[in-house]
Each structure stands twice: as structure tokens, then as C-alpha cells.
N, C-alpha and C. Protein backbone atom coordinates (compact mmCIF):
# COMPACT_ATOMS: atom_id res chain seq x y z
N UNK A 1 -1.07 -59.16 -3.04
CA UNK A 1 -2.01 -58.31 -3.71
C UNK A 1 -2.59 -57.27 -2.75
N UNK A 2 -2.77 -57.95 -1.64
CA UNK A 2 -4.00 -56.74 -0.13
C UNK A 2 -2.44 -55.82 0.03
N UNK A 3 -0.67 -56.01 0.10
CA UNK A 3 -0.23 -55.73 0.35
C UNK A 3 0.12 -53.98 -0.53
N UNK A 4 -0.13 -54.29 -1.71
CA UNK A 4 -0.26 -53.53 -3.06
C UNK A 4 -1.29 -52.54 -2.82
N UNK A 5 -2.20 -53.32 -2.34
CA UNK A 5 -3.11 -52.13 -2.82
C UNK A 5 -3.05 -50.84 -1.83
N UNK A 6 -2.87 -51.62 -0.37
CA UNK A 6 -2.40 -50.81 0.98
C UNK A 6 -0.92 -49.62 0.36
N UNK A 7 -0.60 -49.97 0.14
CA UNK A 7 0.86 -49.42 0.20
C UNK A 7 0.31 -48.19 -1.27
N UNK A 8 -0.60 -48.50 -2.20
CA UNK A 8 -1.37 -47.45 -3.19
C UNK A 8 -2.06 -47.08 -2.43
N UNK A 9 -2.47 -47.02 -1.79
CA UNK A 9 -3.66 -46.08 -0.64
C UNK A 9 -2.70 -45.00 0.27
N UNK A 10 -2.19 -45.66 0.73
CA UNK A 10 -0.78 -44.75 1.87
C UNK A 10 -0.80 -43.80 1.06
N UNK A 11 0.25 -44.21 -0.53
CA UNK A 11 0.95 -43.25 -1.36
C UNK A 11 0.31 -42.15 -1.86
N UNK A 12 -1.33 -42.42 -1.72
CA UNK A 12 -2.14 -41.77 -2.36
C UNK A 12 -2.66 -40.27 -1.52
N UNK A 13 -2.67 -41.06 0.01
CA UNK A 13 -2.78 -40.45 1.06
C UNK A 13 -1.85 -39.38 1.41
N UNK A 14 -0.67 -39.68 1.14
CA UNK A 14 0.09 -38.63 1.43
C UNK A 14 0.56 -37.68 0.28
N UNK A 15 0.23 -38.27 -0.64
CA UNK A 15 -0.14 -37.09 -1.96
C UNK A 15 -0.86 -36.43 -1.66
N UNK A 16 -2.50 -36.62 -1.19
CA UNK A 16 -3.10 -35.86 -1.03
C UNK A 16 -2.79 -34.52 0.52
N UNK A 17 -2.17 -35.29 1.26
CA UNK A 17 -2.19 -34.55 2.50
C UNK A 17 -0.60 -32.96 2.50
N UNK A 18 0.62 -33.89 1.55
CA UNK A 18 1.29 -32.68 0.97
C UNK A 18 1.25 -32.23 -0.36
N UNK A 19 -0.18 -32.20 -0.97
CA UNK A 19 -0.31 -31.02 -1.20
C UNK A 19 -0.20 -29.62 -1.55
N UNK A 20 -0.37 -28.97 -0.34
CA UNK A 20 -0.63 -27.55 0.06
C UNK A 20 1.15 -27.15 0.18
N UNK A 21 1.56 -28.20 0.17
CA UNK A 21 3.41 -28.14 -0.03
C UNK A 21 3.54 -27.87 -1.35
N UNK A 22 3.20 -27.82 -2.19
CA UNK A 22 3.92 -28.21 -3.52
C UNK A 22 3.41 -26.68 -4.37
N UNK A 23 2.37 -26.22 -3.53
CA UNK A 23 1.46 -25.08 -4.14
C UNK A 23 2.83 -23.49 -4.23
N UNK A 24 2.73 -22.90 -4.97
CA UNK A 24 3.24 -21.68 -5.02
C UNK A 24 2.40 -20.94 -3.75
N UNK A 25 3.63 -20.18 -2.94
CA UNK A 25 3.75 -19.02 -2.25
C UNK A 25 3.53 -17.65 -2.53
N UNK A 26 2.22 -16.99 -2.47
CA UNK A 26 2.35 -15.42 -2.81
C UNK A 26 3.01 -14.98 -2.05
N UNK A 27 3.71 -14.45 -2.34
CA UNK A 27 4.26 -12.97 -1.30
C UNK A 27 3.97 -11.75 -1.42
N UNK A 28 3.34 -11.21 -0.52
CA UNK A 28 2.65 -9.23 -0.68
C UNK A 28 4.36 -9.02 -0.41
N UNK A 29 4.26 -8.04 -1.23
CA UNK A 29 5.65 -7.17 -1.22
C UNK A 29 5.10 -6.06 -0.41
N UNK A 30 5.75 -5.83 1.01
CA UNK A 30 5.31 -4.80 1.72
C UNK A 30 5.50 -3.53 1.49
N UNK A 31 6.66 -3.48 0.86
CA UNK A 31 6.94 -1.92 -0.20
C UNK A 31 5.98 -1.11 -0.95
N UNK A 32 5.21 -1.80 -1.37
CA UNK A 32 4.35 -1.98 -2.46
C UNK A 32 3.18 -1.29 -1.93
N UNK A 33 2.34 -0.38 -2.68
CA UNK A 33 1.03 0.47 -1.84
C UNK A 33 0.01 -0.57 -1.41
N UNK A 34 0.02 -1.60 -2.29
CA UNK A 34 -1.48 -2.50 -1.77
C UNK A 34 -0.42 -3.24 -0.71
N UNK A 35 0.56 -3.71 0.26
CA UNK A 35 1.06 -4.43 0.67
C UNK A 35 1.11 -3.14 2.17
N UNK A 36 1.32 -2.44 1.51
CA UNK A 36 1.48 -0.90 2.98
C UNK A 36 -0.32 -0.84 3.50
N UNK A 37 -1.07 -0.96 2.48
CA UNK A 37 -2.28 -0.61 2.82
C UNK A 37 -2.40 -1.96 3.57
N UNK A 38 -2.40 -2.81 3.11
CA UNK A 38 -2.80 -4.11 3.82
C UNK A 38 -2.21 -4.29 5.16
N UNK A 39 -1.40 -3.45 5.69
CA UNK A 39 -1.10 -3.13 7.06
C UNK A 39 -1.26 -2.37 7.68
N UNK A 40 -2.00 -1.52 6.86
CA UNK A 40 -2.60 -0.78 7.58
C UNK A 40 -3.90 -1.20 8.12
N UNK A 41 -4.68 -1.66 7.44
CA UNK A 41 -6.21 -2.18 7.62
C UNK A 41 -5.62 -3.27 8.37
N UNK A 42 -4.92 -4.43 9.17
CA UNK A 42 -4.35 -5.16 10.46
C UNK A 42 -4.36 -4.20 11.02
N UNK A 43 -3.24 -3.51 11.42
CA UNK A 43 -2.96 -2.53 12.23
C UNK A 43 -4.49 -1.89 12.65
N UNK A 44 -5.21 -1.37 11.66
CA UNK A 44 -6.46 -0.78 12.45
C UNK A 44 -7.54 -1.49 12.93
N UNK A 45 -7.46 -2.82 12.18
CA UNK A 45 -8.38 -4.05 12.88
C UNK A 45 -8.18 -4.31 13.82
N UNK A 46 -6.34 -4.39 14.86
CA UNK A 46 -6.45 -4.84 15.68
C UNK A 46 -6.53 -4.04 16.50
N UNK A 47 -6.54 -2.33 16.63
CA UNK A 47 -6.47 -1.68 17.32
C UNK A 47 -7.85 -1.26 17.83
N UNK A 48 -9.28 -1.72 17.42
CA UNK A 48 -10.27 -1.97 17.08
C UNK A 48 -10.65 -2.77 18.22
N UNK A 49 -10.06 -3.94 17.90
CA UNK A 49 -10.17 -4.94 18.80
C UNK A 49 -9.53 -4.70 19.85
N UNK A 50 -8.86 -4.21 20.05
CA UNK A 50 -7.87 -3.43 21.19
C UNK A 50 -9.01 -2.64 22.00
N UNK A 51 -9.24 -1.72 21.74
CA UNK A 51 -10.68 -1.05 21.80
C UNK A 51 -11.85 -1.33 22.52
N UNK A 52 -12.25 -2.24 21.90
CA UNK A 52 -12.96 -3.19 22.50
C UNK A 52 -13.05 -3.85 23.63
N UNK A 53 -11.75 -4.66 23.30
CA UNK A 53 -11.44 -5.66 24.80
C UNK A 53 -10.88 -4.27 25.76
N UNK A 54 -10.37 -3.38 25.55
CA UNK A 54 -10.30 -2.68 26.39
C UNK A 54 -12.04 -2.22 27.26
N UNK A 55 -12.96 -1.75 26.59
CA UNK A 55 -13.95 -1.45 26.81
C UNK A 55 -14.44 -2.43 28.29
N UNK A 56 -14.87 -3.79 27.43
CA UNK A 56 -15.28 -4.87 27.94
C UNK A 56 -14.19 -4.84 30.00
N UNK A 57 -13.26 -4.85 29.69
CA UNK A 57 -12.60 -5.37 30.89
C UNK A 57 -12.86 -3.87 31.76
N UNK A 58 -13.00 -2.84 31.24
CA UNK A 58 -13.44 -1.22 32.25
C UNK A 58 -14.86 -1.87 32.57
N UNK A 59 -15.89 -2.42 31.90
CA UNK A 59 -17.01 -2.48 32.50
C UNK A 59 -17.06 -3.93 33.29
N UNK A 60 -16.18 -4.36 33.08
CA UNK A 60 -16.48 -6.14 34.10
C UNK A 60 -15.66 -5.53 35.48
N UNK A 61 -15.03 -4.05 35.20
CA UNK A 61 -13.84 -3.83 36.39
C UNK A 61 -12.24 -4.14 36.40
N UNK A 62 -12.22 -4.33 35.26
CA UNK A 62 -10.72 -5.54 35.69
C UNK A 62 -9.71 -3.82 35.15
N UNK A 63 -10.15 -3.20 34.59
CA UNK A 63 -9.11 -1.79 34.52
C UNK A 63 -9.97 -0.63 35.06
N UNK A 64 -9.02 0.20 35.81
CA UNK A 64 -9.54 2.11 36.95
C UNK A 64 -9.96 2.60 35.50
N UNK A 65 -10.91 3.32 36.10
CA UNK A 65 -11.44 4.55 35.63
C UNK A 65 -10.37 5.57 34.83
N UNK A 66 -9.24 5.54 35.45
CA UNK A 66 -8.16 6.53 35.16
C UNK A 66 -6.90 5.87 33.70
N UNK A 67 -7.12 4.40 33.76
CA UNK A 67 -6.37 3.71 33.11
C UNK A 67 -6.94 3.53 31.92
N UNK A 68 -8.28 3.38 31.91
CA UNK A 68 -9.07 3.42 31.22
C UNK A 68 -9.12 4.84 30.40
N UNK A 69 -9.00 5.95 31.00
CA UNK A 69 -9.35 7.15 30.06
C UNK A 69 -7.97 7.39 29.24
N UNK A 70 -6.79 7.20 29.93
CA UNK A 70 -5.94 7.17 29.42
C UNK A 70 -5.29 6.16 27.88
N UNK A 71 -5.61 5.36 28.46
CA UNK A 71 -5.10 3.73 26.84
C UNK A 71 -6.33 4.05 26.41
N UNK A 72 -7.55 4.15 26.51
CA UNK A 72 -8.74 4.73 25.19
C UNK A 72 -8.29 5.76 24.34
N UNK A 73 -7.62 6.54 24.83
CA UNK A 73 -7.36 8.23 24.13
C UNK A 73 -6.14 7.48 23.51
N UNK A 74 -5.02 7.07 24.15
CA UNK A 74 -4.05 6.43 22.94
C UNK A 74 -4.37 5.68 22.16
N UNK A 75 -5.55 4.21 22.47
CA UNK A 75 -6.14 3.50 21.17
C UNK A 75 -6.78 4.64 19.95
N UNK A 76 -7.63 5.75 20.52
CA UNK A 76 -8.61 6.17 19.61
C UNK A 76 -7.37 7.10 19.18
N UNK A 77 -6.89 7.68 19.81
CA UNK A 77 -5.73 8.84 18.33
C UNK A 77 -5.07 8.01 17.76
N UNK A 78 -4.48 6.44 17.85
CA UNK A 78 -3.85 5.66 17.27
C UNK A 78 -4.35 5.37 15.67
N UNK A 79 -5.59 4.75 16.43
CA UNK A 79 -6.50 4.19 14.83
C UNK A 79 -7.48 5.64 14.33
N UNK A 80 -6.94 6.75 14.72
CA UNK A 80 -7.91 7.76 13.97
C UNK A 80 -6.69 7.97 13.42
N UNK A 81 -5.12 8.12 13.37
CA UNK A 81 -4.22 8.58 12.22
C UNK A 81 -4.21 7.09 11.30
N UNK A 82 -4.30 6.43 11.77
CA UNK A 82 -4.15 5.27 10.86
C UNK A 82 -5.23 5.05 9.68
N UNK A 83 -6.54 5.90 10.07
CA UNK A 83 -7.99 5.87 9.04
C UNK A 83 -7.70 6.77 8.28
N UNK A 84 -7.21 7.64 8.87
CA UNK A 84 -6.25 9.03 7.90
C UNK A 84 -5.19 8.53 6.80
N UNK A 85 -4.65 7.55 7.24
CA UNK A 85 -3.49 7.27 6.22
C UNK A 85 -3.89 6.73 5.34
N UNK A 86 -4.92 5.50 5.84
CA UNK A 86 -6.01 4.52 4.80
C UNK A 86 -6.82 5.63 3.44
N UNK A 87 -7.36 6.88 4.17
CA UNK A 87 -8.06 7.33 3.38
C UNK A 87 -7.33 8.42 2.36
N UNK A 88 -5.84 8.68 2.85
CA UNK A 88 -4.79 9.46 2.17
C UNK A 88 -4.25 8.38 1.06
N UNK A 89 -3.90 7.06 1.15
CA UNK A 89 -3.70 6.65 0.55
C UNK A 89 -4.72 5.62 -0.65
N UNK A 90 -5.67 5.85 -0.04
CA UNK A 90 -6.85 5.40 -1.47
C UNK A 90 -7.52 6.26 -2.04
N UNK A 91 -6.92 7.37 -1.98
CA UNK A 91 -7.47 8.73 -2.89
C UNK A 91 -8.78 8.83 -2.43
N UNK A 92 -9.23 8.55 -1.75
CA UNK A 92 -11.13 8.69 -1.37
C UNK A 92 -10.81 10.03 -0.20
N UNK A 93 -11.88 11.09 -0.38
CA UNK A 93 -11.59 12.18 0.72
C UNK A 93 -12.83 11.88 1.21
N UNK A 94 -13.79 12.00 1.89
CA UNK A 94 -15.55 11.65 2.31
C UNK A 94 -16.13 12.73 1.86
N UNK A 95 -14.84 14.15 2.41
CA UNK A 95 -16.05 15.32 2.07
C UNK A 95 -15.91 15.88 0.45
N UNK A 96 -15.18 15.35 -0.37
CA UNK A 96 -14.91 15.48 -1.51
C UNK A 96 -16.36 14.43 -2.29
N UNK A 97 -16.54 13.19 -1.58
CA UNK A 97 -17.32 12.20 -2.42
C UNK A 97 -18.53 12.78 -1.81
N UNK A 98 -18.72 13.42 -0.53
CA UNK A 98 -20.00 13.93 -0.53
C UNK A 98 -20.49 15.12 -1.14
N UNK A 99 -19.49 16.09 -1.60
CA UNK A 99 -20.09 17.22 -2.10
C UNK A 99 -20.08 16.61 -3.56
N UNK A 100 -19.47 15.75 -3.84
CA UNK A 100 -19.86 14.80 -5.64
C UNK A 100 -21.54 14.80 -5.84
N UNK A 101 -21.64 13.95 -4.29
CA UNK A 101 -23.37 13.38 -4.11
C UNK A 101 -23.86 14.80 -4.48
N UNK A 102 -23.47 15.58 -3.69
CA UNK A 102 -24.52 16.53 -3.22
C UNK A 102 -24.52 17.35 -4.94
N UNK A 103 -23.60 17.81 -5.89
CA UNK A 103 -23.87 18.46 -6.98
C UNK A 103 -24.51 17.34 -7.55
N UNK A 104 -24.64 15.83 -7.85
CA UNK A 104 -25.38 15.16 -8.58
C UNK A 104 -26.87 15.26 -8.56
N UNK A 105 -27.39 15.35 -6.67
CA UNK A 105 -28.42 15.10 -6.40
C UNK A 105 -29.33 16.75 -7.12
N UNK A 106 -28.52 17.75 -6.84
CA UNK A 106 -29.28 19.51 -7.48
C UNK A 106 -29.02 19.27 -8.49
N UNK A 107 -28.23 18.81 -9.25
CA UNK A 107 -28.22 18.82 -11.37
C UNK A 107 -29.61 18.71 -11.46
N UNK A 108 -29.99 16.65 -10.90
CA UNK A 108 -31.13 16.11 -10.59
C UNK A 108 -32.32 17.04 -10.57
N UNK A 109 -32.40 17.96 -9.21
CA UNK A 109 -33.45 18.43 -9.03
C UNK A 109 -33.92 19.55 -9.87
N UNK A 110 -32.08 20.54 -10.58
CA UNK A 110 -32.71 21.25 -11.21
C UNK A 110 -33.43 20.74 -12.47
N UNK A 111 -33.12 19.87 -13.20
CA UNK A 111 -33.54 19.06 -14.51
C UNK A 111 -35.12 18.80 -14.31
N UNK A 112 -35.81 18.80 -13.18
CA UNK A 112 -37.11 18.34 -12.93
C UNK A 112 -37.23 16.87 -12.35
N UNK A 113 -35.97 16.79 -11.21
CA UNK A 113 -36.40 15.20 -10.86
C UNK A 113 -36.47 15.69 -9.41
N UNK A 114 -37.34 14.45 -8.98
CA UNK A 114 -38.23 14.61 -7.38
C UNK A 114 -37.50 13.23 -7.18
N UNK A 115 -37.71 13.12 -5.63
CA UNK A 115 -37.16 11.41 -5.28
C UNK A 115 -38.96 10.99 -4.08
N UNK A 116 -38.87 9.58 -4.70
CA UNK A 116 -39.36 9.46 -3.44
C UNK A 116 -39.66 9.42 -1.49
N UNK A 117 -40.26 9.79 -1.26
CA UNK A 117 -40.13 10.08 0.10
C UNK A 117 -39.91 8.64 1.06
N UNK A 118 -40.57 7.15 0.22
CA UNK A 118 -40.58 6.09 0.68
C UNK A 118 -39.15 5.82 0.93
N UNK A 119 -38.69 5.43 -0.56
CA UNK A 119 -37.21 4.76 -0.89
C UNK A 119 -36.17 5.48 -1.26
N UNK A 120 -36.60 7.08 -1.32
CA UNK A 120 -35.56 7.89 -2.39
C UNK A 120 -35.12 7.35 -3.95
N UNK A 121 -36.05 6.68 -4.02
CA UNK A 121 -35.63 6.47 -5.76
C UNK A 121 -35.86 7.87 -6.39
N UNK A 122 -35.08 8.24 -7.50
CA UNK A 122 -35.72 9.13 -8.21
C UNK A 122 -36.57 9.24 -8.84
N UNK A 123 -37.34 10.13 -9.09
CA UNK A 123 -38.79 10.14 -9.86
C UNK A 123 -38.92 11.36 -10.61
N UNK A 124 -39.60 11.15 -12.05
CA UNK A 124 -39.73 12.34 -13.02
C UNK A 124 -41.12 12.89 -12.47
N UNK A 125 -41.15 13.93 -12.99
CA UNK A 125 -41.91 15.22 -12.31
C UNK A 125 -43.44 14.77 -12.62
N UNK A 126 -43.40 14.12 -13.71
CA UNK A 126 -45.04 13.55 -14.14
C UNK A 126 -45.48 12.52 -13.44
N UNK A 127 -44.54 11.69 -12.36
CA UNK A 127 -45.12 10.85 -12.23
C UNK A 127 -45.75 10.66 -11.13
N UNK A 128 -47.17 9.72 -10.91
CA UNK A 128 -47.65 9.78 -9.80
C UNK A 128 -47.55 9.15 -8.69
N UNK A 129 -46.45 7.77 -9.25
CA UNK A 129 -46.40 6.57 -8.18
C UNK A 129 -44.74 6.03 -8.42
N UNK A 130 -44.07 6.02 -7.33
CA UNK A 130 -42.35 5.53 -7.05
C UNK A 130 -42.49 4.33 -7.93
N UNK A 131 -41.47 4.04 -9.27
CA UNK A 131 -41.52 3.48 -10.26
C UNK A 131 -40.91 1.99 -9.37
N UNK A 132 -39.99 2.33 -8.51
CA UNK A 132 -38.88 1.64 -7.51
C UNK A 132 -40.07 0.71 -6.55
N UNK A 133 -40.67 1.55 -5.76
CA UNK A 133 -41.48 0.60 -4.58
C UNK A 133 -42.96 0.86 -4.83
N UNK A 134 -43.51 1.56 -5.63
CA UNK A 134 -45.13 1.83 -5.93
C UNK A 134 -45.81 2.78 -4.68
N UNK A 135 -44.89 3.75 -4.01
CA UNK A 135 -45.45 4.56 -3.28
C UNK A 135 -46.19 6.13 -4.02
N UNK A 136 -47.44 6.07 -3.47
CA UNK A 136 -48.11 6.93 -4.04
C UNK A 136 -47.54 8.34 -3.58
N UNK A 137 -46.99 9.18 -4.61
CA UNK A 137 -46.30 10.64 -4.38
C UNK A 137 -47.21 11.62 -4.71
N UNK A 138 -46.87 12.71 -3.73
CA UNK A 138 -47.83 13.89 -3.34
C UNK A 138 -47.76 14.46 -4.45
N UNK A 139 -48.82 15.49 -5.16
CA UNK A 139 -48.75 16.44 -6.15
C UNK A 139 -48.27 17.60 -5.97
């Protein structure tokens, strides 16, 4: 019977431990834009980190002054075309989404809206106190 129950415990045990065997495999298809992008954002994470540990070892000494200016300028033009490609390929331009902001924020102001000076919430022209944080606004 103690022999039974041992030998249901094992079986149980190693059910539980493979598992993570039996589970379906995603595969990113690297072809694929979210599978290209997703190597890209590695690629610029590690070059980042590249970056970095480069930094760190110029100031402990362990790389010249000269070695140093040199592999910085190849890390930083590396991961500045690579932020380029990221941002070519997710349709986002910065100065496109900022001049968005910027015609939203004058519609705003021409319509009669003020923001607060505290929080920048917006605020209608009648009012006397930031609806957002209760800061008292100038007349």
C-alpha cells in the first residue's frame, strides 16, 4: 500500500515538473513587422547597455580616452539609426505628434480655454479655481 502511494506521488511529480514540455511553442515569425520590430527594440536595448558598460569601464579606467571616443560614436550612430527605423516603422514621427499637440492645445485656447498654471489641467474661462487640483487661478 506505502509502495502505491509512493510510486502516485513520483508520477504525479513528474507530471507536474514536464509540464512546460507539453505546452505549445509560439514562434515570432521574424519576417513579420511585429517580429522585425521586436529586433529591433533587442538590438537597441543591448546597444544601450553597450553604452553604458562602455561608459562605466572609461570612468573606472579600464578603456583610453581615445578608445573611448571612438566605440561611443559607433554605439551612439548605431542605436540612433536603429530609433530611426523603430520610429519609421511604427508610423509615429515626434514632430508630426507634436505639432498634433500643439494645433489641439490653440483650437483650445482659441474656443476660450485657459489651463492651469499648477497642473495644466484645462480650465473654462469662468472659472475661478483648477477643477483638477483646486488651485486658485488669476483673473
Amino acid at each position: 500500500m506505502n509502495e502505491l502511494i509512493l510510486i502516485m506521488i513520483m508520477l504525479a511529480s513528474v507530471a507536474y515538473i514536464s509540464q512546460p514540455y507539453w505546452r505549445k511553442r509560439v514562434v515570432v515569425n521574424s519576417n513579420s513587422i511585429n517580429g522585425h520590430m521586436i529586433d529591433l527594440i533587442d538590438k537597441r536595448d543591448c546597444l544601450l547597455a553597450q553604452i553604458k558598460e562602455l561608459e562605466f569601464d572609461h570612468e573606472v579606467g579600464k578603456v583610453s580616452a581615445e578608445d573611448f571616443a571612438e566605440i561611443n560614436a559607433r554605439y551612439r550612430t548605431a542605436t540612433i539609426n536603429i530609433l530611426r527605423r523603430i520610429d519609421s516603422m511604427s508610423g509615429s514621427n515626434p514632430t508630426q505628434k507634436l505639432e498634433k499637440e500643439l494645433r489641439k492645445l490653440r483650437t483650445q485656447r482659441e474656443n476660450g480655454m485657459r489651463f492651469c498654471s499648477q497642473c495644466g489641467h484645462s480650465v473654462g474661462r469662468q472659472s475661478h479655481f483648477c477643477p483638477d487640483c483646486g488651485q486658485r487661478l488669476p483673473k
